[in-house]
N, C-alpha and C. Protein backbone atom coordinates (compact mmCIF):
# COMPACT_ATOMS: atom_id res chain seq x y z
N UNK A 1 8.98 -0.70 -17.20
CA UNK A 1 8.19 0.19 -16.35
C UNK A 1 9.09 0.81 -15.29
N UNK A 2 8.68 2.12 -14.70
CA UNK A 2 9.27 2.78 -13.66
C UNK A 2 8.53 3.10 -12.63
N UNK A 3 8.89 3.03 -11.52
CA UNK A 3 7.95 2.76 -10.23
C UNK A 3 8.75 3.81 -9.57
N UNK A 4 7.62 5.52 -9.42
CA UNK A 4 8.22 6.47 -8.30
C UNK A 4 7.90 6.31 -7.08
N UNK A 5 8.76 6.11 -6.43
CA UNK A 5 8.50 5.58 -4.96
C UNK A 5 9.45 6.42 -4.22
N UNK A 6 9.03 6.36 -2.57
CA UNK A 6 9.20 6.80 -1.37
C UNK A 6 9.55 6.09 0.08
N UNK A 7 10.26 5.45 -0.14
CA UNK A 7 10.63 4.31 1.08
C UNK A 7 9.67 4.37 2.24
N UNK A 8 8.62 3.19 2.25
CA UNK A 8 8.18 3.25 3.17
C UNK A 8 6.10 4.04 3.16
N UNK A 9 6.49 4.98 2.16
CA UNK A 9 5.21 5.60 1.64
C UNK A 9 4.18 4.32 0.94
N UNK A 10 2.84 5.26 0.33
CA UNK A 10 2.28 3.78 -0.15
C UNK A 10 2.69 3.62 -1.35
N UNK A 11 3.85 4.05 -1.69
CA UNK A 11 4.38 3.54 -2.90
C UNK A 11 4.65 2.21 -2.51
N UNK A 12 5.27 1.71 -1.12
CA UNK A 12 5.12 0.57 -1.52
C UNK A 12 4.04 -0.90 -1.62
N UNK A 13 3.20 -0.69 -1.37
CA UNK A 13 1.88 -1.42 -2.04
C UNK A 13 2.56 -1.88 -3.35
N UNK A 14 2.53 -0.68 -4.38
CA UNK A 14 3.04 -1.28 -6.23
C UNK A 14 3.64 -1.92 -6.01
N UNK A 15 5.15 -1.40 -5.26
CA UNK A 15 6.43 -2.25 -5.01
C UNK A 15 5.71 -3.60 -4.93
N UNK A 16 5.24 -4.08 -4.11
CA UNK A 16 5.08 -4.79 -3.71
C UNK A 16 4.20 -6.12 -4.89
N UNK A 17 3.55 -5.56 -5.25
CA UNK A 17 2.57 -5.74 -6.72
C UNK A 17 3.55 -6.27 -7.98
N UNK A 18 4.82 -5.42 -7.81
CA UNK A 18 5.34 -5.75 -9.03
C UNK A 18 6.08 -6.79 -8.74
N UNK A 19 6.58 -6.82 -7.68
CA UNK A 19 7.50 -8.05 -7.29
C UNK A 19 6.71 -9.51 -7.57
N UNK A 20 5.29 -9.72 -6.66
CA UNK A 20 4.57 -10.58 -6.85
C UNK A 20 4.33 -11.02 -8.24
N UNK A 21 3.81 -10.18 -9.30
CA UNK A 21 3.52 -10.02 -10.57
C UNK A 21 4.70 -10.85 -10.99
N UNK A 22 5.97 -10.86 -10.50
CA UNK A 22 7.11 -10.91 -11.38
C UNK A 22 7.60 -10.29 -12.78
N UNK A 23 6.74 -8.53 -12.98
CA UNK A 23 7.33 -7.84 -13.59
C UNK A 23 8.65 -7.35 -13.81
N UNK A 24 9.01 -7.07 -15.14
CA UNK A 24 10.48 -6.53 -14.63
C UNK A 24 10.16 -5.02 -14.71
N UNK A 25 11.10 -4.10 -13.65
CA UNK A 25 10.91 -2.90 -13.17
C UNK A 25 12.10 -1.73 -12.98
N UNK A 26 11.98 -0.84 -12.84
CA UNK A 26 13.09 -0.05 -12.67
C UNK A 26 12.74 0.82 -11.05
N UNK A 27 13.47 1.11 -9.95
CA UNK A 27 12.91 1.90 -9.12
C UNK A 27 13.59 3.32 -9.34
N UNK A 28 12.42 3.90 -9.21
CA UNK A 28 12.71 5.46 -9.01
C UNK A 28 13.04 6.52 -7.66
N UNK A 29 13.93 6.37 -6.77
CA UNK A 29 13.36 6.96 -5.48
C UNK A 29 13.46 8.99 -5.95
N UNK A 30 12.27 8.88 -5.21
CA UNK A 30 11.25 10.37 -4.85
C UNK A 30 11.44 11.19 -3.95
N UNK A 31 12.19 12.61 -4.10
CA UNK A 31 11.92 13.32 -2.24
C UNK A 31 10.53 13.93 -2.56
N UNK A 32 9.86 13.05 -1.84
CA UNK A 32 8.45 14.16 -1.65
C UNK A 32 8.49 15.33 -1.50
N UNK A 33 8.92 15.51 -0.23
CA UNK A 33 8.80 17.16 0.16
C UNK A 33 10.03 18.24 -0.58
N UNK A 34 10.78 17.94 -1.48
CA UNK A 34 11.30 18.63 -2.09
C UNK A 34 11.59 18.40 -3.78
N UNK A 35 10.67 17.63 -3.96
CA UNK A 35 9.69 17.26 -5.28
C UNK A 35 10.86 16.70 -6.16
N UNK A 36 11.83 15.90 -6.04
CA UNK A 36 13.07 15.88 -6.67
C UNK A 36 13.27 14.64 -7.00
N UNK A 37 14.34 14.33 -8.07
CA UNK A 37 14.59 12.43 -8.22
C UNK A 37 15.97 12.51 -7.56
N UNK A 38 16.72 11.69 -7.48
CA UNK A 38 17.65 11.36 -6.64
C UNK A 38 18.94 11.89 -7.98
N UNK A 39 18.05 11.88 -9.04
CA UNK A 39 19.25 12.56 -10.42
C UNK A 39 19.19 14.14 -10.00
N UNK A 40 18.31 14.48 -9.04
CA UNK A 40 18.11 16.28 -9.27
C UNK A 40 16.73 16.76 -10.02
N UNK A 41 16.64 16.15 -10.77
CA UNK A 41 15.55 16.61 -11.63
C UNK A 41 14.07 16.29 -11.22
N UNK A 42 13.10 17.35 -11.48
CA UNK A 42 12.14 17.49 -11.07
C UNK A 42 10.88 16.55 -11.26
N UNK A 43 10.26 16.21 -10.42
CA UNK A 43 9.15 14.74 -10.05
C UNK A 43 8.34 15.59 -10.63
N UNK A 44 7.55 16.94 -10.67
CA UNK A 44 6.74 17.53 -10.97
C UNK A 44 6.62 17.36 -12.25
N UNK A 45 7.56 17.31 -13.07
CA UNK A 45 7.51 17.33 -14.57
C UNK A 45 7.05 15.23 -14.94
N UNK A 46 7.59 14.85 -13.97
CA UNK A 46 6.79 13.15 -14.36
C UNK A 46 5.50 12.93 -13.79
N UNK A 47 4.77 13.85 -12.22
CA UNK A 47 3.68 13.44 -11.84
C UNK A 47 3.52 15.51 -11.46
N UNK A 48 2.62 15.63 -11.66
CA UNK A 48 2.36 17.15 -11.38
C UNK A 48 1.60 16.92 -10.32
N UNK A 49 1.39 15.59 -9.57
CA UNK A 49 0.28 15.96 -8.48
C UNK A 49 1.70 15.93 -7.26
N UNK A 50 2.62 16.14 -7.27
CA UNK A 50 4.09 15.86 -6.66
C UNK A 50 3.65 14.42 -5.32
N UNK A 51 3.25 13.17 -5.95
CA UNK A 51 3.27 12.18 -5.12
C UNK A 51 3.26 11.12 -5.70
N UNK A 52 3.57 10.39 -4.64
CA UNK A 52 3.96 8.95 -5.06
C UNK A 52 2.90 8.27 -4.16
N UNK A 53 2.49 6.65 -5.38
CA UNK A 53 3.23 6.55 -6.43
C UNK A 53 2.94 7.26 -7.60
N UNK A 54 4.21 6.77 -8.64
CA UNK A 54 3.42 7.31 -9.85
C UNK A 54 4.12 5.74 -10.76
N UNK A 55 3.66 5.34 -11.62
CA UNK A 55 4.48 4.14 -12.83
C UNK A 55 4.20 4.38 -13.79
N UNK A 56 5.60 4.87 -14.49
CA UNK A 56 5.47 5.13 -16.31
C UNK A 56 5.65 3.73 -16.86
N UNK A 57 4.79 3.41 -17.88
CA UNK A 57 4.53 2.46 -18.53
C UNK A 57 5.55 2.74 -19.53
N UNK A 58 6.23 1.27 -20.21
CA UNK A 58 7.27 1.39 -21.07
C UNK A 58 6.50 2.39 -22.60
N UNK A 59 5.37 2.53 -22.82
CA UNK A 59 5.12 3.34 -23.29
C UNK A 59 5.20 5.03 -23.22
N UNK A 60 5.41 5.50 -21.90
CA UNK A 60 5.69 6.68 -21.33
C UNK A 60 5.06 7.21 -21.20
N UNK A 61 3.83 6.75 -20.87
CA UNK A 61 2.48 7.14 -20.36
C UNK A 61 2.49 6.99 -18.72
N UNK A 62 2.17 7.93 -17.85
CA UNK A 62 2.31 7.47 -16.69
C UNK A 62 0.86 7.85 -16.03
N UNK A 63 1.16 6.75 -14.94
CA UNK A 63 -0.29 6.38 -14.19
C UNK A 63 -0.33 6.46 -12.51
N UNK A 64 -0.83 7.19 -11.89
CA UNK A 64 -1.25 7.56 -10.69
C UNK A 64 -2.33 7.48 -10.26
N UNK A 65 -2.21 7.13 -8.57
CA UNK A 65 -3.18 6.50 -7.86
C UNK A 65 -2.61 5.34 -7.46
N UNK A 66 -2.05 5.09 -6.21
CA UNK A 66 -1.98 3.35 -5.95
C UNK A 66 -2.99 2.20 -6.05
N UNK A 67 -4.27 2.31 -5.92
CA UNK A 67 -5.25 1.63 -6.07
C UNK A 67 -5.19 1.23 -7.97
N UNK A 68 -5.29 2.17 -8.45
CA UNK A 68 -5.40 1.53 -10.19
C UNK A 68 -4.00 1.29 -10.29
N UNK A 69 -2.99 1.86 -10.00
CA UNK A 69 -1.95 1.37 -10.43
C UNK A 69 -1.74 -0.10 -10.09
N UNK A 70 -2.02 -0.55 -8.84
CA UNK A 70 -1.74 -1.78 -8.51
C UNK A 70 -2.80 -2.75 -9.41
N UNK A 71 -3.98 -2.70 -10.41
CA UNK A 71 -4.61 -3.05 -10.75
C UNK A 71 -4.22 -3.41 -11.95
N UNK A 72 -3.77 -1.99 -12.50
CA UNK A 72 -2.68 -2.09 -13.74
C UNK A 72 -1.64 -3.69 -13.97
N UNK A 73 -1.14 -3.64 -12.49
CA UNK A 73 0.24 -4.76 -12.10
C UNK A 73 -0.43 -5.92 -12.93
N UNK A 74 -1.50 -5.71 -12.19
CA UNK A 74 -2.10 -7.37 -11.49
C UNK A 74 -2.80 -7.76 -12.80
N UNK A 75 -3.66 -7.05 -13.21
CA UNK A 75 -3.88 -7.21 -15.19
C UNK A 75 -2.87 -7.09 -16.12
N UNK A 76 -1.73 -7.35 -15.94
CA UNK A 76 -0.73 -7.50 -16.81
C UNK A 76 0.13 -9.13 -16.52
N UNK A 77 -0.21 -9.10 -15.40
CA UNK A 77 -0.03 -10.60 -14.54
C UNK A 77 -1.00 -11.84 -14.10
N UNK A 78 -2.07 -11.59 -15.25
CA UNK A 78 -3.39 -12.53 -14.96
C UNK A 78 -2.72 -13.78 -14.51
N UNK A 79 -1.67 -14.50 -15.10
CA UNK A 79 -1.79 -15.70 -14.48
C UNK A 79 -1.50 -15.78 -12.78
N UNK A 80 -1.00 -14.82 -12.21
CA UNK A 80 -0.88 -14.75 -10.83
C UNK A 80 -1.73 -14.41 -9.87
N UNK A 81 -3.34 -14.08 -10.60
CA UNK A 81 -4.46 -14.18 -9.75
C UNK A 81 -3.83 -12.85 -8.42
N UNK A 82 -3.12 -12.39 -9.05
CA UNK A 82 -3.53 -10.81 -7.78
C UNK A 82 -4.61 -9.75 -8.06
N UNK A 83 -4.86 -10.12 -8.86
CA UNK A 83 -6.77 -9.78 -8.75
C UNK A 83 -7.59 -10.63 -9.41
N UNK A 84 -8.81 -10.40 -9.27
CA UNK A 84 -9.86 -11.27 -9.76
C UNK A 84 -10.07 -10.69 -11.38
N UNK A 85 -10.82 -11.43 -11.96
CA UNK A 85 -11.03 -11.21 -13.47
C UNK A 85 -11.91 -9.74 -13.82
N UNK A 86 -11.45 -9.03 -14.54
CA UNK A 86 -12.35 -7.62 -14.96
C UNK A 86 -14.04 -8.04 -15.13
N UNK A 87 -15.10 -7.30 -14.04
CA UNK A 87 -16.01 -7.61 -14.25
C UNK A 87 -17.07 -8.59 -13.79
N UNK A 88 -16.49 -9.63 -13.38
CA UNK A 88 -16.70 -10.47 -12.20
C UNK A 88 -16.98 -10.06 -10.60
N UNK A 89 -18.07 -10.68 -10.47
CA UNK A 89 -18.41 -10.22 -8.93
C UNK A 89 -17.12 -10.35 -7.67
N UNK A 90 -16.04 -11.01 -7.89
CA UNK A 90 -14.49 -10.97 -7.31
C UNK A 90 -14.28 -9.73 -7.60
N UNK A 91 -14.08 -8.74 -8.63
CA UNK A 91 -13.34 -7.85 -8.68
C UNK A 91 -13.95 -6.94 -8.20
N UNK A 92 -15.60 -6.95 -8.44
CA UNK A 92 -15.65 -5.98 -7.41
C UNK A 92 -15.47 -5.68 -5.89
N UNK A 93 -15.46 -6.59 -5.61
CA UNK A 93 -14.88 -7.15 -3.88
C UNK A 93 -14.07 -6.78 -3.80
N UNK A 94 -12.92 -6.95 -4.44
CA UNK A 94 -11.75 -6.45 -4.83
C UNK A 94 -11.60 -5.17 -4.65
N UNK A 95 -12.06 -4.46 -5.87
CA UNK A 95 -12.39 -2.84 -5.61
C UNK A 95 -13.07 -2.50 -4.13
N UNK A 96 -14.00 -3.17 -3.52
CA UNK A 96 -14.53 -2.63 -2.33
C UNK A 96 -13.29 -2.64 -1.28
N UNK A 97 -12.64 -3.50 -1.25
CA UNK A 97 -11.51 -3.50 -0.48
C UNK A 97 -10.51 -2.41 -0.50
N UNK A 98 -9.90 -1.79 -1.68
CA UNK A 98 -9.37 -0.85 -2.06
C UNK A 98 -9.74 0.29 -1.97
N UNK A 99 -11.19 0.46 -2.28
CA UNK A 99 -12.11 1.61 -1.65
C UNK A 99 -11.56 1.72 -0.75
N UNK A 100 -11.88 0.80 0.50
CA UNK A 100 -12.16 1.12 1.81
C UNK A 100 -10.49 1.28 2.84
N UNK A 101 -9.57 0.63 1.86
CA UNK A 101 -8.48 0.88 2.31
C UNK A 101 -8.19 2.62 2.20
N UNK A 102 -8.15 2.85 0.46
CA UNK A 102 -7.74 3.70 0.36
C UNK A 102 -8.03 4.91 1.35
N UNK A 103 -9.65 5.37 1.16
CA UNK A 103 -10.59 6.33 1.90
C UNK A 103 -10.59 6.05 3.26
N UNK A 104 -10.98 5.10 3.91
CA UNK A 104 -11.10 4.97 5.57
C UNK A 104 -9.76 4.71 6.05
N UNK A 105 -8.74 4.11 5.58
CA UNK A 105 -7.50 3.88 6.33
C UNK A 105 -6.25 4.76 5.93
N UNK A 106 -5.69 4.88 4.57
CA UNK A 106 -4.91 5.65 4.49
C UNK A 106 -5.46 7.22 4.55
N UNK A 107 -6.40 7.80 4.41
CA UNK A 107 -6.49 9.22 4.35
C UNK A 107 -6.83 9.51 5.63
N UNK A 108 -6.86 8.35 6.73
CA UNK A 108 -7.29 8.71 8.21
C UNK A 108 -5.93 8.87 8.84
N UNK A 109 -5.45 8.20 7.88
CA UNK A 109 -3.45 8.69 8.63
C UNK A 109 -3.11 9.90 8.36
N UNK A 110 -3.53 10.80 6.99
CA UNK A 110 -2.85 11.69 6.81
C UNK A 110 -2.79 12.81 7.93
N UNK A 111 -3.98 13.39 8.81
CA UNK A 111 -3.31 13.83 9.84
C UNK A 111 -2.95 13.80 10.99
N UNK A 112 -2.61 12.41 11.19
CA UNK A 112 -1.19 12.17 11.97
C UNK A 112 0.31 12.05 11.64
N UNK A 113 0.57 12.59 10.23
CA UNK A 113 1.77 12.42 9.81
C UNK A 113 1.84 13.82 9.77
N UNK A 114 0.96 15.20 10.30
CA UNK A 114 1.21 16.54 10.55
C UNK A 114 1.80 17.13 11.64
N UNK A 115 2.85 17.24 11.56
CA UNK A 115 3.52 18.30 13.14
C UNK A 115 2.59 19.70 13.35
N UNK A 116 2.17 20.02 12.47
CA UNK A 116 1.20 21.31 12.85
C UNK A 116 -0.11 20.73 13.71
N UNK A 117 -0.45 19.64 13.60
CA UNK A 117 -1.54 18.86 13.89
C UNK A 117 -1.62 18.84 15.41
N UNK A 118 -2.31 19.32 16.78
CA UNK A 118 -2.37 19.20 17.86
C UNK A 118 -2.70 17.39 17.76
N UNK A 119 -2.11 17.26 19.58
CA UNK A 119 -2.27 15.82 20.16
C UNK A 119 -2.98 15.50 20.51
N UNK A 120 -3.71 16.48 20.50
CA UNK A 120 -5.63 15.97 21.33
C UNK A 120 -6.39 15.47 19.73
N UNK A 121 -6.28 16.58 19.05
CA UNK A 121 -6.73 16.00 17.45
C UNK A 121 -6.26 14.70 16.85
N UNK A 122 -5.16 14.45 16.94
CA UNK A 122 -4.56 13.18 16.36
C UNK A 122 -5.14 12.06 17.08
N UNK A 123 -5.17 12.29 18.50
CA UNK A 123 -5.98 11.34 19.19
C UNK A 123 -7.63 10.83 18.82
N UNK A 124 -7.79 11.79 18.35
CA UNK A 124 -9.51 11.57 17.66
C UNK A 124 -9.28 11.23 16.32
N UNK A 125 -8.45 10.99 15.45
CA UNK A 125 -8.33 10.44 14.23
C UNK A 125 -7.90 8.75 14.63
N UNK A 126 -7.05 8.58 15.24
CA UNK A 126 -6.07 7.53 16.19
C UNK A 126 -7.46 6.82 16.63
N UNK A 127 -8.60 7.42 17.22
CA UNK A 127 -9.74 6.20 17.70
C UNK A 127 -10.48 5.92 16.97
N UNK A 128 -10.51 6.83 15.91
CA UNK A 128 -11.50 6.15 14.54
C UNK A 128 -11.04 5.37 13.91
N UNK A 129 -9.19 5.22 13.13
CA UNK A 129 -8.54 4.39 12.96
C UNK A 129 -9.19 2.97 13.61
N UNK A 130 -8.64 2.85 14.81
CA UNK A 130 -8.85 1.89 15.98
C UNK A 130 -10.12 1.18 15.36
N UNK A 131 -11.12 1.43 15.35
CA UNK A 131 -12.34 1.28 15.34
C UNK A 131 -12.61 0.55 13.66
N UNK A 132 -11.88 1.18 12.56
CA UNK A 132 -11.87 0.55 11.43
C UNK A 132 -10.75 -0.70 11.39
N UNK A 133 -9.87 -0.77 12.41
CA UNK A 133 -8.99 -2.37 12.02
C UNK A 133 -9.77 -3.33 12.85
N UNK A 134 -10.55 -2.73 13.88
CA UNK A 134 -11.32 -3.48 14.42
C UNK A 134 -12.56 -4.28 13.71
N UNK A 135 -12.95 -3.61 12.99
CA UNK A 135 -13.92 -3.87 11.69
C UNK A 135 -13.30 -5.09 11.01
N UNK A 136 -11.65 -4.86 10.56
CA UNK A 136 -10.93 -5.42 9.68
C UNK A 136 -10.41 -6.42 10.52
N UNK A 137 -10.44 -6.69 12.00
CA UNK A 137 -10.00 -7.82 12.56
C UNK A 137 -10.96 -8.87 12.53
N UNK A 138 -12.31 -8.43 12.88
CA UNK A 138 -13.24 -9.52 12.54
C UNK A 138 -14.18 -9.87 11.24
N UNK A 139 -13.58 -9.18 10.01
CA UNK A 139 -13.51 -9.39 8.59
C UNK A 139 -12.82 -10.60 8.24
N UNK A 140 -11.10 -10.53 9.07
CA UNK A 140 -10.05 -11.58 8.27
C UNK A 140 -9.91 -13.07 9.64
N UNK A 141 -11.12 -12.73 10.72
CA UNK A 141 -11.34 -14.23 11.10
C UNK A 141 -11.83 -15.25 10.63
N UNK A 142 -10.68 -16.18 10.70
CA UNK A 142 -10.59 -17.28 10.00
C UNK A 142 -10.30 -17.25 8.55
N UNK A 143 -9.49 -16.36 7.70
CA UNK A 143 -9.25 -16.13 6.46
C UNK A 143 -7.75 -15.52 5.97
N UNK A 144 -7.12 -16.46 5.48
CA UNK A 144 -5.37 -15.83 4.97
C UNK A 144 -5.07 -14.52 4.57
N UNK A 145 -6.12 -14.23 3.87
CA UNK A 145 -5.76 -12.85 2.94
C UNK A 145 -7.45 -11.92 3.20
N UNK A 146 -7.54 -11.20 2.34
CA UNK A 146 -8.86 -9.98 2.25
C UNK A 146 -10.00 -11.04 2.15
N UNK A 147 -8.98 -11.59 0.49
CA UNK A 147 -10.02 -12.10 -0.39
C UNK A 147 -10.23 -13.72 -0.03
N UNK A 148 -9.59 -14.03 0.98
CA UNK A 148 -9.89 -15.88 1.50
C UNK A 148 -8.86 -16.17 1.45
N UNK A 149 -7.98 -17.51 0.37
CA UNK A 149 -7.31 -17.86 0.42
C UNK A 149 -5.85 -17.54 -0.67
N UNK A 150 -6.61 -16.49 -1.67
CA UNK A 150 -5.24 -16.13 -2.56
C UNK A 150 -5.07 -14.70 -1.68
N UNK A 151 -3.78 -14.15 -2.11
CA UNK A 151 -3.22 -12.85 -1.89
C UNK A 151 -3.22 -12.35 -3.07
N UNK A 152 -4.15 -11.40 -2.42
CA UNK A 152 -4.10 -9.74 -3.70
C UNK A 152 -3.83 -8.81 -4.09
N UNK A 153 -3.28 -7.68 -4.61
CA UNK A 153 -3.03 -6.08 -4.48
C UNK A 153 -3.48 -5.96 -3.20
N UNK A 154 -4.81 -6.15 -2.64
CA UNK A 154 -5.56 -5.53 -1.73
C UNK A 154 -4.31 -5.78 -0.71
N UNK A 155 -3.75 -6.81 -0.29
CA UNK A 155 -3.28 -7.09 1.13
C UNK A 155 -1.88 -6.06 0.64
N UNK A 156 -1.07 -6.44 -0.24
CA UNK A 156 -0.13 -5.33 -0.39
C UNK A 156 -0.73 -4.07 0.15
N UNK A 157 -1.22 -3.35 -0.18
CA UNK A 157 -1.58 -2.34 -0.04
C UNK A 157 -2.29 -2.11 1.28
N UNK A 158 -3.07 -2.97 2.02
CA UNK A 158 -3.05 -3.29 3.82
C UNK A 158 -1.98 -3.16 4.16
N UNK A 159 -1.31 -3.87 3.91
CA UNK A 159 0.05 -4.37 4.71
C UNK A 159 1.02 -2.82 5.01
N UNK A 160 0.88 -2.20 3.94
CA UNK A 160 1.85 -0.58 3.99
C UNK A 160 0.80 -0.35 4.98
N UNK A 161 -0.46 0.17 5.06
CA UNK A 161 -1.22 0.32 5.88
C UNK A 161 -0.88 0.14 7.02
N UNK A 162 -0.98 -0.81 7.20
CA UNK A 162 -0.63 -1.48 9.17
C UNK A 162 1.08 -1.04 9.47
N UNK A 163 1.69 -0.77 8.69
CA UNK A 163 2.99 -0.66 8.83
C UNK A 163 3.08 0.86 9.90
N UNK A 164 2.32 1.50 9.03
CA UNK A 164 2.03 3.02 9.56
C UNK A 164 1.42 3.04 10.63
N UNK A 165 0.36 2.16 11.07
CA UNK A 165 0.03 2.01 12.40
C UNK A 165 1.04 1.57 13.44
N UNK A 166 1.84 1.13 13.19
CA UNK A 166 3.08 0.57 14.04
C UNK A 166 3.95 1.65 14.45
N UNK A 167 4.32 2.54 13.24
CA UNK A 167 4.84 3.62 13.55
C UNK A 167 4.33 4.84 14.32
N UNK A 168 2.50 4.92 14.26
CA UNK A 168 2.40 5.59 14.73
C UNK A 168 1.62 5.27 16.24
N UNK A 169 2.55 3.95 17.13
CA UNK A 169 2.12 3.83 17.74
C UNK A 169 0.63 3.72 18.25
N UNK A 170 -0.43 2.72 17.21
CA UNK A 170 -1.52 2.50 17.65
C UNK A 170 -1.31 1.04 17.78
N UNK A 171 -2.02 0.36 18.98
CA UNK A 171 -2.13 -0.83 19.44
C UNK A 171 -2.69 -1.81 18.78
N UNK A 172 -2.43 -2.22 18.06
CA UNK A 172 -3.34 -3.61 17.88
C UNK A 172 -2.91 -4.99 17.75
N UNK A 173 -2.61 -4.93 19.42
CA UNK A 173 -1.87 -6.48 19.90
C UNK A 173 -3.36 -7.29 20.28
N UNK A 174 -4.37 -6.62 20.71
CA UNK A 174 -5.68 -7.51 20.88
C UNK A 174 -6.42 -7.93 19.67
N UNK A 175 -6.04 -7.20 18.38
CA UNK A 175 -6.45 -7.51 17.33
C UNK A 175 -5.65 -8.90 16.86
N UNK A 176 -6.17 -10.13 17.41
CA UNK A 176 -5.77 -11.67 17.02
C UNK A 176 -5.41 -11.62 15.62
N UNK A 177 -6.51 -11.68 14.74
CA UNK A 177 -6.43 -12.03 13.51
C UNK A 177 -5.91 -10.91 12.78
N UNK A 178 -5.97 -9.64 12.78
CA UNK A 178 -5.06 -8.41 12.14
C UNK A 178 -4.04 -8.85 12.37
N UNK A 179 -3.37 -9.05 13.31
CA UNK A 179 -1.74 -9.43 13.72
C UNK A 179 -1.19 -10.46 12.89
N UNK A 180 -2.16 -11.59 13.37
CA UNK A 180 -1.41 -12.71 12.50
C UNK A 180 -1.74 -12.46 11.48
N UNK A 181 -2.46 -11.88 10.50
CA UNK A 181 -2.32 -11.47 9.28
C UNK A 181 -1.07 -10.69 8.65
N UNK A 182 -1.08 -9.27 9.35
CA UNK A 182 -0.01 -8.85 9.12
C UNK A 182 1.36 -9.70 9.15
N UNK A 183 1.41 -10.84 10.18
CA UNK A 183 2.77 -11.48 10.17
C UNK A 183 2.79 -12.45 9.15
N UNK A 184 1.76 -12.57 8.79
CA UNK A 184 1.59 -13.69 7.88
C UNK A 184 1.93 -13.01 6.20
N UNK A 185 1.31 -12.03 5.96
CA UNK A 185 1.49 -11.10 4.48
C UNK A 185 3.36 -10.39 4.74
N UNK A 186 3.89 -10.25 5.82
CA UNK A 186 5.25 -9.87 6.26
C UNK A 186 6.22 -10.84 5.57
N UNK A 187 5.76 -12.38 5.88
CA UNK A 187 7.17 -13.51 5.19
C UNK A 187 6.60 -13.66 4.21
N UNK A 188 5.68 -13.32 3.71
CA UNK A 188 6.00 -13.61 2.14
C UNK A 188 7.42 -13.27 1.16
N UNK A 189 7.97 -13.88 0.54
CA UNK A 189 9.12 -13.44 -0.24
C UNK A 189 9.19 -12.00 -0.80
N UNK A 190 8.00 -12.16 -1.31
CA UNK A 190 7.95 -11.02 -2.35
C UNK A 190 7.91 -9.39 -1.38
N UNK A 191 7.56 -9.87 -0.46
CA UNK A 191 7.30 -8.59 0.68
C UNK A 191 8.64 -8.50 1.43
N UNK A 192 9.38 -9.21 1.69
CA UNK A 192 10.49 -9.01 2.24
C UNK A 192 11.46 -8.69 1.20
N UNK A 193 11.18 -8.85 0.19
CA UNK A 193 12.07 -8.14 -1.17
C UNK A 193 12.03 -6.77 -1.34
N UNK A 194 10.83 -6.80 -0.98
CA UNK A 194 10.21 -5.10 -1.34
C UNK A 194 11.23 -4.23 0.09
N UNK A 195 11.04 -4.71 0.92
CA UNK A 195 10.83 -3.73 2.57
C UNK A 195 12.17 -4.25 2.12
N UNK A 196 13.62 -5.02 1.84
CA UNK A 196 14.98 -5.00 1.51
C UNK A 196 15.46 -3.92 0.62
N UNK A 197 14.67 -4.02 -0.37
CA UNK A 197 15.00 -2.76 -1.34
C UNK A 197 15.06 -1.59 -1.19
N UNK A 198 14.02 -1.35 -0.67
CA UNK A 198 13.45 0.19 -0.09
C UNK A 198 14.00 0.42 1.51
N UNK A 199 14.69 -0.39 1.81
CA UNK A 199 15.81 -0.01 3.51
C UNK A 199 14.74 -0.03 4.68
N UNK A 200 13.80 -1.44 4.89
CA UNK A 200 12.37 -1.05 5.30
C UNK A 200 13.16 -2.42 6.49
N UNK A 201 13.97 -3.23 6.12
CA UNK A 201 13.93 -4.57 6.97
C UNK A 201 13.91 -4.36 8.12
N UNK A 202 14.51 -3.57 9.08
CA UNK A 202 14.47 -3.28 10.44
C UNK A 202 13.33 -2.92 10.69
N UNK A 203 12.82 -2.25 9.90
CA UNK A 203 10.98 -1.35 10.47
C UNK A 203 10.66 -2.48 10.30
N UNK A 204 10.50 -3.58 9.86
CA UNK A 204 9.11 -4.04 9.31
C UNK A 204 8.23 -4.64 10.63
């Protein structure tokens, strides 16, 4: 498999997925904004939506969306329980989590990662943010991961999440249990493999 990724983007969620999985993988790095592989050749012709991620399956079929892709991982890796069983009232929990990551948290970042974007506006995206980890702080009281006590796609894919909040300077040092979560999904091995690979160790 090939994993197009973006240091730091939510490509790494997969990253992160595949490591856990203990798939074997190839990385691809991506210039987003100038749609290119690091060979020159054009990302458009492997993902036409020009984003990452994208993972071609050793079949050469490729699959986009971080949410199914990481699902993809994790059903190829049943014995590692990074998701719950197809169909089972777990997986849909599962999926609700991913929902709610995907739609309420990452697409509430996208415009604050706009320089065209005024500072009064970003500020009103920035308190709705606020307001959904707050949700998510007293969700993961008293609980290791999303889903209780295993780690899932879902927290990969948090975890890039909160990363971006750090960068973009939103607070959530009063958020107890978000924090120690995040520090807690941070030493995992498999996550410090990922954020090594991708030149992330100093940010993290």
């Amino acid at each position: 498999m090939k994993l197009y990724y973006s240091p730091g983007a939510c490509s790494l969620s997969p990253h992160i997925a595949l490591l856990e999985a203990g798939l074997p993988y190839d990385l691809v790095k991506v210039d987003v904004r100038a749609k290119k592989l690091e060979s020159g050749e054009d990302f458009l012709a492997v993902n036409p939506k020009g984003q990452v991620p994208a993972l071609m399956l050793d079949s050469g079929e490729v699959i986009t969306e971080g949410p199914v892709i990481v699902q993809v991982i994790a059903d190829r890796a049943a014995a590692k329980h990074l998701a719950p069983a197809p169909g089972s009232h777990e997986r849909y929990k599962l999926l609700e989590w991913l929902n709610f990551i995907t739609t309420e948290l990452h697409k509430g970042f996208s415009p604050l990662f706009q320089p065209a974007i005024p500072d009064e506006v970003k500020a009103f995206f920035k308190e709705r943010l606020m307001g959904k980890f707050k949700y998510l702080d007293g969700q993961l009281e008293g609980k290791d991961y999303l889903m209780g006590s295993q780690f899932t796609v879902a927290d990969g894919y948090l975890f890039t999440v909160l990363r971006w909040a750090e960068a973009m300077k939103l607070d959530l040092s009063g958020l107890t249990a978000l924090t120690a979560y995040k520090a807690r999904v941070a030493a995992r091995p498999m996550v410090q493999e990922a954020l090594s690979k991708e030149g992330l160790m100093k940010a993290a």
